[in-house]
Protein backbone atom coordinates (compact mmCIF):
# COMPACT_ATOMS: atom_id res chain seq x y z
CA UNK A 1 -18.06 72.57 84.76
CA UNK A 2 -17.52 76.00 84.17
CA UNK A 3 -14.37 76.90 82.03
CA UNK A 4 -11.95 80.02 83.31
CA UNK A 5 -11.82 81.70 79.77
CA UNK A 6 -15.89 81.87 79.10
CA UNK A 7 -15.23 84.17 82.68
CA UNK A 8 -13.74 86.72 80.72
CA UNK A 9 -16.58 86.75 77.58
CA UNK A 10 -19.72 86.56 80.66
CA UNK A 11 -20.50 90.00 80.12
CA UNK A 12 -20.37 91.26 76.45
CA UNK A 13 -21.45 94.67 75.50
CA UNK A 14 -23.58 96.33 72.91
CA UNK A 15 -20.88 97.41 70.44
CA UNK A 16 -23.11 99.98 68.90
CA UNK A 17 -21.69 99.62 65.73
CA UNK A 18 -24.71 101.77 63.73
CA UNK A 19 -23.24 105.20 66.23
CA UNK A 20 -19.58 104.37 65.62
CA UNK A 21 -20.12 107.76 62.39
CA UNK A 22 -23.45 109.56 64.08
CA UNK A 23 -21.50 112.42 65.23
CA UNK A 24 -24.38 113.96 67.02
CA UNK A 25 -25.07 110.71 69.10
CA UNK A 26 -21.12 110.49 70.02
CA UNK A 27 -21.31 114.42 71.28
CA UNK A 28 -24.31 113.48 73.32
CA UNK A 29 -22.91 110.63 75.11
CA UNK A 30 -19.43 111.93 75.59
CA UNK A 31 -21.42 115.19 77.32
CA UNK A 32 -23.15 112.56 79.44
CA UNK A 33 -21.49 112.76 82.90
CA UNK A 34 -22.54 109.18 83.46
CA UNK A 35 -20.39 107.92 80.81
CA UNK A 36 -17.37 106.22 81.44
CA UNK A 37 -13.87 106.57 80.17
CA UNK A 38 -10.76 103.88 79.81
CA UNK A 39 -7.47 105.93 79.38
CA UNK A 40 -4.96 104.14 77.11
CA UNK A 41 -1.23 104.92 77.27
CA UNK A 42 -0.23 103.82 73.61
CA UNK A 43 -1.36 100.15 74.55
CA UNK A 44 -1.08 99.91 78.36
CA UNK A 45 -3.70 100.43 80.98
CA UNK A 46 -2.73 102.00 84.56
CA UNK A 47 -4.62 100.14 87.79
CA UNK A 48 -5.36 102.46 90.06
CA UNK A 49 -5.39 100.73 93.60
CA UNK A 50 -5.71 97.23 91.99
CA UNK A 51 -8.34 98.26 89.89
CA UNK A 52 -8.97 99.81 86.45
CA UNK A 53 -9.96 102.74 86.28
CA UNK A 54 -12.82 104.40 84.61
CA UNK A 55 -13.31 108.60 84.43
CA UNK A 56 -15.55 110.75 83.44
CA UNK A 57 -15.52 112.44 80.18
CA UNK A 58 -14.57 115.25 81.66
CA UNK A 59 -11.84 113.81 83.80
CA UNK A 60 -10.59 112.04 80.64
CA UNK A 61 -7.28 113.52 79.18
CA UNK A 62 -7.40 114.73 75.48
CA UNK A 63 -6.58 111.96 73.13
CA UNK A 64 -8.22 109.85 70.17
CA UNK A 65 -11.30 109.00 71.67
CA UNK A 66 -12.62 105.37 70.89
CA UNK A 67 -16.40 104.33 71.31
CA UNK A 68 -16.07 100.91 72.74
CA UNK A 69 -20.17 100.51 73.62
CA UNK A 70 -22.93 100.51 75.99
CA UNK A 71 -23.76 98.34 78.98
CA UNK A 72 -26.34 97.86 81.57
CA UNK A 73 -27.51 101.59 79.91
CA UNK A 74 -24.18 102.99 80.21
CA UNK A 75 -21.92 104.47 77.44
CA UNK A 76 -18.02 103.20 77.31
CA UNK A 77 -15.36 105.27 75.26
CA UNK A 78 -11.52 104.75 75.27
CA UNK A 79 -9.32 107.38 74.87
CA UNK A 80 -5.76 106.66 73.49
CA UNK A 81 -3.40 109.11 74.33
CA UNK A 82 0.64 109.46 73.44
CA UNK A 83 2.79 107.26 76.03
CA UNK A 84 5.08 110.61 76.63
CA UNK A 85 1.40 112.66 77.35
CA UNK A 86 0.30 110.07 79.76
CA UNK A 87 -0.41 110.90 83.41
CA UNK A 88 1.77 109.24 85.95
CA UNK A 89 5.17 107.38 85.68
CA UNK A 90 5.36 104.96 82.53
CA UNK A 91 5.75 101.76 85.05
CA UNK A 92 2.59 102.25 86.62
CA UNK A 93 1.02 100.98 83.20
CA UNK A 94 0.90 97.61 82.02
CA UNK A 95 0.36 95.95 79.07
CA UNK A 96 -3.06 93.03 78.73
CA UNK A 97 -1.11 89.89 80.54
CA UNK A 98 0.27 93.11 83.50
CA UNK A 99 -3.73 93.40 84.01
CA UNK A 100 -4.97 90.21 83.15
CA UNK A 101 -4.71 89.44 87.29
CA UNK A 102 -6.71 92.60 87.93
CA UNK A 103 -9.45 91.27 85.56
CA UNK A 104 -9.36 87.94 87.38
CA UNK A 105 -9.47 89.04 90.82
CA UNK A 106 -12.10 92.07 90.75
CA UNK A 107 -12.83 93.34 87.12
CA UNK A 108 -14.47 89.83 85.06
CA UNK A 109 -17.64 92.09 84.04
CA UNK A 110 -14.97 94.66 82.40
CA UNK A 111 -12.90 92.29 80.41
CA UNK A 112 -15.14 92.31 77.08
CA UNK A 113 -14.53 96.28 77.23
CA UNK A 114 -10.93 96.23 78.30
CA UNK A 115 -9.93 93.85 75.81
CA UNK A 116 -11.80 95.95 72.58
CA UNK A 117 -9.84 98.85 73.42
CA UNK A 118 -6.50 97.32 74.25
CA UNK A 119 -7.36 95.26 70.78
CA UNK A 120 -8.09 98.59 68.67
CA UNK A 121 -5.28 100.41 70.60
CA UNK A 122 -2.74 97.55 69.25
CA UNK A 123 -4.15 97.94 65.15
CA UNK A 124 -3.91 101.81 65.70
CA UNK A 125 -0.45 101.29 66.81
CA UNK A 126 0.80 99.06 64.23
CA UNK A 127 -0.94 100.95 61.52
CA UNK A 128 0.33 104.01 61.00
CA UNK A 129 0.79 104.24 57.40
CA UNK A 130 -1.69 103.38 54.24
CA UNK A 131 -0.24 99.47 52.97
CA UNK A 132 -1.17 100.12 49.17
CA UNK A 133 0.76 103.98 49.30
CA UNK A 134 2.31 104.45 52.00
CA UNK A 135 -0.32 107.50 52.74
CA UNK A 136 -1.13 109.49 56.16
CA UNK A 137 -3.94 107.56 57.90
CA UNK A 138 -7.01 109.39 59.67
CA UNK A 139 -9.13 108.05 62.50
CA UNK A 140 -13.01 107.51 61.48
CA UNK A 141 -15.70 105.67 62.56
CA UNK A 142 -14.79 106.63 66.13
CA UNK A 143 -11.55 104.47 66.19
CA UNK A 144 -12.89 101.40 64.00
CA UNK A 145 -11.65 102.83 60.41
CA UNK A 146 -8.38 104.25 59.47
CA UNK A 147 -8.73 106.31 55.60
CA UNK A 148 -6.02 107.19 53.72
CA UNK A 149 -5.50 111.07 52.84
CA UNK A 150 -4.01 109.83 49.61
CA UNK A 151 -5.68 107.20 47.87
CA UNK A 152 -9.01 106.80 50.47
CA UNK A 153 -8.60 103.42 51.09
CA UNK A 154 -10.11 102.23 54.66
CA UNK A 155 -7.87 100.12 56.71
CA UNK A 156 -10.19 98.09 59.41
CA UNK A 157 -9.10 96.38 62.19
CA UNK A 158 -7.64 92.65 61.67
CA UNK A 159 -7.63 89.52 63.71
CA UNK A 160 -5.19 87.11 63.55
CA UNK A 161 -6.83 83.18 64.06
CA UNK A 162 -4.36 81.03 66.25
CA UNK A 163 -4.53 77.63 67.22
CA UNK A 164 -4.35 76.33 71.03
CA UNK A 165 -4.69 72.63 71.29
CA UNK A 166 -4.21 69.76 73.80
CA UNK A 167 -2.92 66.97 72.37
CA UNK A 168 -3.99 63.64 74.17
CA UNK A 169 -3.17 59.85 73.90
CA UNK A 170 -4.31 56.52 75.37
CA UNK A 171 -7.58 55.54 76.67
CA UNK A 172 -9.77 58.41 77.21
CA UNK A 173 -10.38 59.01 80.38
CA UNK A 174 -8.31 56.20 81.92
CA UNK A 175 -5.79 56.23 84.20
CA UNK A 176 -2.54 55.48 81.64
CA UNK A 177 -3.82 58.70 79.24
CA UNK A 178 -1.61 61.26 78.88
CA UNK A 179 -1.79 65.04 77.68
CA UNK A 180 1.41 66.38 76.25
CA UNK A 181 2.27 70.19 77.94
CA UNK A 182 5.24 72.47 76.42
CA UNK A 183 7.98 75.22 77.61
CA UNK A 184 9.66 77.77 75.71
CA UNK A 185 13.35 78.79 77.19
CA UNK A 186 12.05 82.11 78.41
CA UNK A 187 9.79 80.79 80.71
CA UNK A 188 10.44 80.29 84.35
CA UNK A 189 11.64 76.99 85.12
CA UNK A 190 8.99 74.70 85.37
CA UNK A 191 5.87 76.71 83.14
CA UNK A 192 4.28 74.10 80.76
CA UNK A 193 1.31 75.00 79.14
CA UNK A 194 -0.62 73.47 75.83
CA UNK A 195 0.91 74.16 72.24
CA UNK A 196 0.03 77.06 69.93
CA UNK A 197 0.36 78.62 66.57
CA UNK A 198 -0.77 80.75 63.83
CA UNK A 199 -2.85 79.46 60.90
CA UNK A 200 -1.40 80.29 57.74
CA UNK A 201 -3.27 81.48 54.36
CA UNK A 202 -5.09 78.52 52.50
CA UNK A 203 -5.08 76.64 55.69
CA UNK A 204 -8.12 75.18 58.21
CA UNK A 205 -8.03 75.46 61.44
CA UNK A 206 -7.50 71.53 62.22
CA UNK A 207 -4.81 70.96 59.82
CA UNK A 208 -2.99 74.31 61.75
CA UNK A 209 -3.06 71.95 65.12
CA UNK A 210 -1.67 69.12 62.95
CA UNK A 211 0.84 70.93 61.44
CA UNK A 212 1.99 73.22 64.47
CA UNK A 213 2.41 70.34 66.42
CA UNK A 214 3.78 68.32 64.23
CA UNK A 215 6.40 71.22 63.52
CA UNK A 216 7.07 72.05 66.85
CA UNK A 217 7.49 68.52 69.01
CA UNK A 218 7.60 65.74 66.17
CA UNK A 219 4.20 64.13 67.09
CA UNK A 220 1.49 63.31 64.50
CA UNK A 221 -2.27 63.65 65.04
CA UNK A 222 -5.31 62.51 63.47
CA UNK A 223 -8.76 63.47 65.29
CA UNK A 224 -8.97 67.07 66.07
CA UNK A 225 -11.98 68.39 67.81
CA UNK A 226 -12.90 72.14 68.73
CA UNK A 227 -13.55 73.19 72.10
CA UNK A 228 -13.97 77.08 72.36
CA UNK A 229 -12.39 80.14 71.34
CA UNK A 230 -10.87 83.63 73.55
CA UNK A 231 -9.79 86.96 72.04
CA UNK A 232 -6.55 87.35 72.85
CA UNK A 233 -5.23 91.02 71.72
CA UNK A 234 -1.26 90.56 71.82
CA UNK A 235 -1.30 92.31 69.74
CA UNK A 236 -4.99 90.84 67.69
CA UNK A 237 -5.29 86.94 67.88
CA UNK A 238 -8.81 85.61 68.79
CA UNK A 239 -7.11 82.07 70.05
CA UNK A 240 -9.26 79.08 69.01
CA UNK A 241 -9.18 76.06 71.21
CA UNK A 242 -8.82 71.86 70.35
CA UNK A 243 -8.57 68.79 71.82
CA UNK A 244 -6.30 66.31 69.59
CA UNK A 245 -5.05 62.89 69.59
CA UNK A 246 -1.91 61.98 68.81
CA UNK A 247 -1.12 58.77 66.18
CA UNK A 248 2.54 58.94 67.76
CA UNK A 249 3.93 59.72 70.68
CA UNK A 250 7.60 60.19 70.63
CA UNK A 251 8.78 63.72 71.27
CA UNK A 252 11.01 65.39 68.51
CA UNK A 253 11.32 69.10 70.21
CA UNK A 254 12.42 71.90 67.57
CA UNK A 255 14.75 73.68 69.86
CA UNK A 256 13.66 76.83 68.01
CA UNK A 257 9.79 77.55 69.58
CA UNK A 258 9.87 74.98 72.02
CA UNK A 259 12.72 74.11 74.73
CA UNK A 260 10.91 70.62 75.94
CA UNK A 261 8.04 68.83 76.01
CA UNK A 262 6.26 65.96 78.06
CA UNK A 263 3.52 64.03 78.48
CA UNK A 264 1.32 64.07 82.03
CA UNK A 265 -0.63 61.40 83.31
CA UNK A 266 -3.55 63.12 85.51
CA UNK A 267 -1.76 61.82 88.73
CA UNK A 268 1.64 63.54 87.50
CA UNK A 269 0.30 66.30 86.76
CA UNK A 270 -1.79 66.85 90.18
CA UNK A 271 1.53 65.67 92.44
CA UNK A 272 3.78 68.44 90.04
CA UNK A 273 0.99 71.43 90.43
CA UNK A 274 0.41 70.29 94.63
CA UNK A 275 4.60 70.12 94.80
CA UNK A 276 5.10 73.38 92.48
CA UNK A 277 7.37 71.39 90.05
CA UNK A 278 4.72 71.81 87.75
CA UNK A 279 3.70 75.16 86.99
CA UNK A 280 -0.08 75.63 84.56
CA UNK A 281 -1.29 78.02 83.18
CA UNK A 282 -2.97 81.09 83.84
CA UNK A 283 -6.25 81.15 85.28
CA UNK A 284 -8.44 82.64 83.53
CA UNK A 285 -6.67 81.89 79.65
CA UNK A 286 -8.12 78.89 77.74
CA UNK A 287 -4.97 76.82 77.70
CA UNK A 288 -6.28 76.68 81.40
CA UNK A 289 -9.27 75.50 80.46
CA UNK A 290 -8.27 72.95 77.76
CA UNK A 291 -6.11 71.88 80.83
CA UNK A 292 -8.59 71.19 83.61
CA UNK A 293 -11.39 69.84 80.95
CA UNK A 294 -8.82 67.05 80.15
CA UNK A 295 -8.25 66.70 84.14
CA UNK A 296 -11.57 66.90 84.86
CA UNK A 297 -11.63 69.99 87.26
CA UNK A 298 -9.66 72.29 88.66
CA UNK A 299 -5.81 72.43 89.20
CA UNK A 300 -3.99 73.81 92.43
CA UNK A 301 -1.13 76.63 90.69
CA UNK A 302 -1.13 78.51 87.86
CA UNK A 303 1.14 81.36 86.73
């Protein structure tokens, strides 16, 4: 079975890390007319006929240009410009879930790029002063490094692990087990998807699924095995995927993180996704997939 997230990862590109400081090699490719350019508007991309769009250097607007990699002999740069110096109206660009259906429908070979530059756009966002000073920061490393004028520390780019589990109980793989699906209050009335959280300092990655769900719906579990991982820049999480079984089963909801919770048999889950009660999620995310591994295929609905 083929999972909906390992879509997205298919196609990784050379990342040319040794080229990110060889200013000579970055001139050369960027005078390349076969290169090809992602504009970034702060953090948001603009689809251009349901598709992203990728120029020329020369086409490319002036802005803080990123070198993302090559691919099938090709050379990919971002450029980040200011949101006010962006072409077009500010609604035509979206942030990574506003394009995530655009990846899914036509653009699964451009994900790995598309989510490196959206990732470094988000740390060059958020990091606009030095943390030990409070210093001007400079670009090096074409995008990668940020070096204090001050005190020449380097700020690099961070990711954040977060835990994504499916919590399970009864028999595996019988008709009475159950996987336990949650909603937050902002969601649309009837989204459920699988539980998540940050790991904290000092912390592994299976006691952060204990905990979290513990924390945020009262249930304890014991056995926690890993199942895959997904970057996920919003704004810099690489989301790391479980499969867990509970030692209890009785919901305790926090009313803080989590509106409500319940647990699915397969068969209520199918009739809720077929009837629209029931609304998974996203296609191509890996709470989908932690979803239809535990069904055993594919769902109908997803948001």
């Amino acid at each position: 079975m083929s999972f909906p997230h390992v879509q997205l990862a298919a196609n990784p590109h050379d990342r040319t890390g040794v080229h990110r400081s060889d200013d000579a090699w970055l001139d050369e490719r960027w005078a390349d007319p076969s290169s090809r350019v992602l504009v970034v508007s702060g953090t948001r991309i603009r689809p251009v006929d349901g598709r992203l769009q990728w120029l020329s250097p020369v086409e490319a607007p002036d802005g803080l240009r990123v070198l993302l990699g090559e691919q099938d002999g090709t050379t990919y740069f971002a450029v980040v410009v200011d949101p006010d110096e962006a072409p077009g109206e500010k609604a035509e660009w979206f942030g990574l879930r506003g394009i995530l259906p655009h990846l899914a429908d036509r653009g699964l070979d451009e994900a790995p790029l598309v989510f490196h530059a959206i990732g470094l756009a988000e740390w060059l966002f958020a990091t606009r002063f030095c943390p030990r000073c409070g210093g001007t920061l400079e670009p090096r490393a074409a995008g990668h490094e940020l070096v204090c004028t001050g005190c020449g520390k380097g700020q690099f780019p961070r990711t954040d692990p977060a835990v994504i589990m499916l919590v399970t109980t009864g028999e595996p793989g019988s008709e009475d087990e159950r996987c336990l699906l949650g909603r937050q209050s902002s969601w649309p009335e009837g989204r459920y998807s699988t539980l998540a959280g940050f790991c904290e300092p000092g912390e592994t990655l299976e006691d952060a699924v204990r905990r979290e769900v513990d924390e945020e719906v009262g249930i304890r579990v014991g056995e926690v095995a890993y199942f895959g991982n997904q970057p996920w820049p919003l704004p810099a999480s690489l989301m790391l995927g479980f499969v867990a079984r509970a030692e209890s089963t009785e919901i305790r909801v926090d009313e803080h993180e989590i509106e409500d919770a319940c647990w699915f048999t397969r068969a209520q889950m199918k009739a809720g996704a077929e009837a629209g009660t029931l609304v998974l999620p996203g296609g191509v995310s890996i709470s989908r997939s932690l979803v239809e591994h535990w069904y055993g295929g594919p769902l109908p609905g997803h948001w």
